[in-house]
N, C-alpha and C. Protein backbone atom coordinates (compact mmCIF):
# COMPACT_ATOMS: atom_id res chain seq x y z
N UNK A 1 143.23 109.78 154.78
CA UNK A 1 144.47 110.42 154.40
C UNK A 1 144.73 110.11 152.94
N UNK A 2 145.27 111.12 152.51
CA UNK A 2 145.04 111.06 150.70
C UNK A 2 146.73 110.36 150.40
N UNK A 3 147.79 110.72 151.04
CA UNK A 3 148.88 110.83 150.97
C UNK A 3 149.88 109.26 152.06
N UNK A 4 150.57 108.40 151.84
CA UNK A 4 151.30 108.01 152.02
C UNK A 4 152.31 108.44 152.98
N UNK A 5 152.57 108.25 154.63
CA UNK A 5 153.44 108.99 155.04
C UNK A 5 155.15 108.63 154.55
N UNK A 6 155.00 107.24 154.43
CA UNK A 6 156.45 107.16 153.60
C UNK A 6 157.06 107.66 152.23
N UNK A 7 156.07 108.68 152.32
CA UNK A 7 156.82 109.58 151.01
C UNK A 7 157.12 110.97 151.13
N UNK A 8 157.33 111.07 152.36
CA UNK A 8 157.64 112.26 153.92
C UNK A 8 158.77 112.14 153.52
N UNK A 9 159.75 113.41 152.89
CA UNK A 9 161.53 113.33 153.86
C UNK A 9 161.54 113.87 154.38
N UNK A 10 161.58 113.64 155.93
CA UNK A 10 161.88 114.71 157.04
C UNK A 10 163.48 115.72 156.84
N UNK A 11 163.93 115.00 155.75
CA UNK A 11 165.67 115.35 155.36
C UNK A 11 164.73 117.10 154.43
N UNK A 12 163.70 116.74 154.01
CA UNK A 12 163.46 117.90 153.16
C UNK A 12 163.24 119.38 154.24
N UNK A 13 162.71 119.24 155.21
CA UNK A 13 162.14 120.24 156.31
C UNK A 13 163.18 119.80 157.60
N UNK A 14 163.89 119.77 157.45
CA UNK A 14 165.23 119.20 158.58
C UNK A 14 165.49 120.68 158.46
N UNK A 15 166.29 121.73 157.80
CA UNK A 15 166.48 122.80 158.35
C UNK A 15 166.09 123.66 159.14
N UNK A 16 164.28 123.98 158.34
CA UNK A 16 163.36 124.52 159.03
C UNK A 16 163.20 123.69 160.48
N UNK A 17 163.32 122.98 160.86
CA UNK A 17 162.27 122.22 162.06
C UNK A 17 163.65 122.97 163.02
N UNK A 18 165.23 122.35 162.89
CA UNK A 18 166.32 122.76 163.31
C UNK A 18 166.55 124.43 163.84
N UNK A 19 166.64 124.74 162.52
CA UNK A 19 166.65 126.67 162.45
C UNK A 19 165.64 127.49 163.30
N UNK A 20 164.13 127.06 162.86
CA UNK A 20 163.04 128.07 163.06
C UNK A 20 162.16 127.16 164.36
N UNK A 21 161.78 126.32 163.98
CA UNK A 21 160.44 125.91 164.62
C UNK A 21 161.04 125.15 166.06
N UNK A 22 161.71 124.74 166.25
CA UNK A 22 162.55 123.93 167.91
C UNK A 22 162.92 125.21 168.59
N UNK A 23 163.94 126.65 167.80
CA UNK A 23 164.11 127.39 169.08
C UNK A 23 162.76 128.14 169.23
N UNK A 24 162.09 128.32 168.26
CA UNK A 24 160.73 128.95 168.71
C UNK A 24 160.15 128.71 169.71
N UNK A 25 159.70 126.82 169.47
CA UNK A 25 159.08 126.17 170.66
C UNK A 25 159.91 126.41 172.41
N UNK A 26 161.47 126.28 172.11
CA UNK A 26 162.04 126.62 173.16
C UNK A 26 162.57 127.49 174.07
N UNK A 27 162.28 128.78 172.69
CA UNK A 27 162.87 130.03 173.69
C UNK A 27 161.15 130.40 174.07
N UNK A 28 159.67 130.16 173.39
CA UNK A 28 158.52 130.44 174.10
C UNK A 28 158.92 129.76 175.72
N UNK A 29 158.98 128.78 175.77
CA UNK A 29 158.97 128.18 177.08
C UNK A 29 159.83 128.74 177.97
N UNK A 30 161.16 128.83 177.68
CA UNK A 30 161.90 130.15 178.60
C UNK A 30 161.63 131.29 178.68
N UNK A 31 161.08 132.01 177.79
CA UNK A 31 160.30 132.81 177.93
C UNK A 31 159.70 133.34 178.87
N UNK A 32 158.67 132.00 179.01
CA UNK A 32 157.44 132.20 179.87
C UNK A 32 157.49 131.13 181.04
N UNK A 33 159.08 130.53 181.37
CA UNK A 33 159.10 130.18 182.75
C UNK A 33 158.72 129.01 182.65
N UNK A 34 158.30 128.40 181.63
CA UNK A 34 157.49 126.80 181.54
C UNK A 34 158.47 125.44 181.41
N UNK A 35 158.78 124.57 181.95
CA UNK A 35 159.45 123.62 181.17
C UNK A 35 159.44 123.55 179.48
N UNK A 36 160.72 123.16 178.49
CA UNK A 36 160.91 123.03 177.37
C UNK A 36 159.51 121.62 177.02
N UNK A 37 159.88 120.38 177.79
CA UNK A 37 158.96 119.50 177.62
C UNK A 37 157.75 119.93 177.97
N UNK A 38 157.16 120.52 178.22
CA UNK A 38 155.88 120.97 178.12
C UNK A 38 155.67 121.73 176.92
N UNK A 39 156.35 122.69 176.53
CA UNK A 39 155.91 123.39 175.32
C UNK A 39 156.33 122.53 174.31
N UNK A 40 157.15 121.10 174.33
CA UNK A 40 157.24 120.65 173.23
C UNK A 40 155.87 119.49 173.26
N UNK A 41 155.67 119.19 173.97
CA UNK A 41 154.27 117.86 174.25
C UNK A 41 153.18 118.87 174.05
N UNK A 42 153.08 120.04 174.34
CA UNK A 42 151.62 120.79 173.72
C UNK A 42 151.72 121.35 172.77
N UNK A 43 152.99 121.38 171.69
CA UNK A 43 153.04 121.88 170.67
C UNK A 43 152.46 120.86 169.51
N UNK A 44 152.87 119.53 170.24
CA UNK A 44 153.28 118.63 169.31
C UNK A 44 151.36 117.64 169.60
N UNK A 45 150.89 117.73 170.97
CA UNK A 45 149.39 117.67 170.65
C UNK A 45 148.71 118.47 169.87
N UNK A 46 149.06 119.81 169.52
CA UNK A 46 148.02 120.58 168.52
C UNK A 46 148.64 119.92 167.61
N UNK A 47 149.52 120.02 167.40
CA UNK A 47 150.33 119.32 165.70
C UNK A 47 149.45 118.11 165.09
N UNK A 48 149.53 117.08 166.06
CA UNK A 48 148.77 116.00 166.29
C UNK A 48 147.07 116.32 166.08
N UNK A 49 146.64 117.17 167.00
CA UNK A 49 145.15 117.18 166.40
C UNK A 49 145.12 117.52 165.01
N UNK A 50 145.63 118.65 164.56
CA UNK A 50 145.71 119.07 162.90
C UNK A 50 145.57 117.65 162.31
N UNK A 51 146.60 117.14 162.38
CA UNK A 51 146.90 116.13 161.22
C UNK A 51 145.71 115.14 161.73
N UNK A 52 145.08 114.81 162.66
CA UNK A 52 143.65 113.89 162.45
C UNK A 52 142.30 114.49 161.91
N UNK A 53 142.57 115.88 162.06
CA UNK A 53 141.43 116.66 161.96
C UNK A 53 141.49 116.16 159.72
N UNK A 54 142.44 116.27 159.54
CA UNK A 54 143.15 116.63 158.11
C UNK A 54 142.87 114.90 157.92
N UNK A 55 142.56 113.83 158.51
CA UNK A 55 142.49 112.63 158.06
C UNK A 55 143.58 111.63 158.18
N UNK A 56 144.32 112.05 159.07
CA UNK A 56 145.31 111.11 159.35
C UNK A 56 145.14 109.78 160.43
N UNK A 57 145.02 108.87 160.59
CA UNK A 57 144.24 107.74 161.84
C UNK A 57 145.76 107.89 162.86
N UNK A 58 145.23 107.52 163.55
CA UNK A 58 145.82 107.32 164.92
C UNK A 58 147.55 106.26 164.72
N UNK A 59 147.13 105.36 164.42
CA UNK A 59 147.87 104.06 164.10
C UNK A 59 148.91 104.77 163.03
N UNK A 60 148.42 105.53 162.08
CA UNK A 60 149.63 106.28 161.27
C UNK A 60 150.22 107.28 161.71
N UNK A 61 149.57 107.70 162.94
CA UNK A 61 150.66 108.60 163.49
C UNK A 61 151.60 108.04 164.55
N UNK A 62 150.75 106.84 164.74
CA UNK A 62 152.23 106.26 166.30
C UNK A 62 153.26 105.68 165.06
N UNK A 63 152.86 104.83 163.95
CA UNK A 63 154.07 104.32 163.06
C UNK A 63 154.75 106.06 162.69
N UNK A 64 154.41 106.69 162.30
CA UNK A 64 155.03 108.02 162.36
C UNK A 64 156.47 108.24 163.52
N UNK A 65 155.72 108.41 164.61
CA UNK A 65 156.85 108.40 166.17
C UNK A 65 157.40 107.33 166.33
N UNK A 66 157.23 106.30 165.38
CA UNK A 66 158.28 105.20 166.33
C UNK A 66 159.03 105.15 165.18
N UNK A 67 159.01 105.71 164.07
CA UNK A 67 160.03 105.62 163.37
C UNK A 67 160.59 107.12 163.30
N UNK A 68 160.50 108.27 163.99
CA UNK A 68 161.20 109.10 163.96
C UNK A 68 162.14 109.01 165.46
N UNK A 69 162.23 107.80 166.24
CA UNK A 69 163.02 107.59 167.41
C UNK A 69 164.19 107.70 166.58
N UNK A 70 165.33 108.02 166.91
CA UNK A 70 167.08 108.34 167.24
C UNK A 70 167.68 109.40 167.67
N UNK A 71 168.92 108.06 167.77
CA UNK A 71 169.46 108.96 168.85
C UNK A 71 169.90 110.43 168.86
N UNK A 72 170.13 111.23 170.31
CA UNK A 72 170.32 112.19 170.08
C UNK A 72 171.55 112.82 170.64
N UNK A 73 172.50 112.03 170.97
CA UNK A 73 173.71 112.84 171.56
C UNK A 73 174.27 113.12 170.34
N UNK A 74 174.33 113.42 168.97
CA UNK A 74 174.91 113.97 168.09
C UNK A 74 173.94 114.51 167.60
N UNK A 75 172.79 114.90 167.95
CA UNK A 75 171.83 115.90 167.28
C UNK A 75 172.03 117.69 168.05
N UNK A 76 171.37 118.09 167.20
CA UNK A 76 171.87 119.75 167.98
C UNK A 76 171.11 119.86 169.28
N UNK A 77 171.98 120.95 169.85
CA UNK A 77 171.64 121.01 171.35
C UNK A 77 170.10 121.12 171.95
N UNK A 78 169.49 121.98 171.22
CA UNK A 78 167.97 122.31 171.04
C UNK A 78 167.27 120.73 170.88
N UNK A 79 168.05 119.88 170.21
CA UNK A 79 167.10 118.44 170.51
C UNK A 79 167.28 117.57 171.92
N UNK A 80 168.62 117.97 172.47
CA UNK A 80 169.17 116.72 173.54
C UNK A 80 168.48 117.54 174.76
């Protein structure tokens, strides 16, 4: 990996992920009858292969998820 993930603001792509890419993932799944957690855990394994394919190790992507844990009863509905 060429890049540093702590130089990521998720504050920069917070709209997009909010706006476009969560109801995408969630209205596909209603859509098509599937649980939301399923289309978000197989969205988020291709996501995941990309970024190893691209050189990212394993270990930088779990420090990745354990620092994007919080809470969510004040996050928008599409997250809770």
């Amino acid at each position: 990996m060429t890049d540093d993930l702590r130089s990521y603001d998720p504050e920069v792509h917070a709209e997009y992920i909010h706006d476009k890419l969560l109801p995408l993932v969630v209205n596909h799944a209603k859509d098509n009858s599937h649980p939301v957690d399923a289309a978000v855990l197989v969205s988020f394994m291709a996501l995941a292969t990309i970024l190893q394919s691209r050189g990212y190790e394993r270990d930088e992507l779990m420090i990745a998820i354990d620092a994007s844990r919080a809470p969510t009863h004040a996050a928008p509905e599409v997250l809770q």
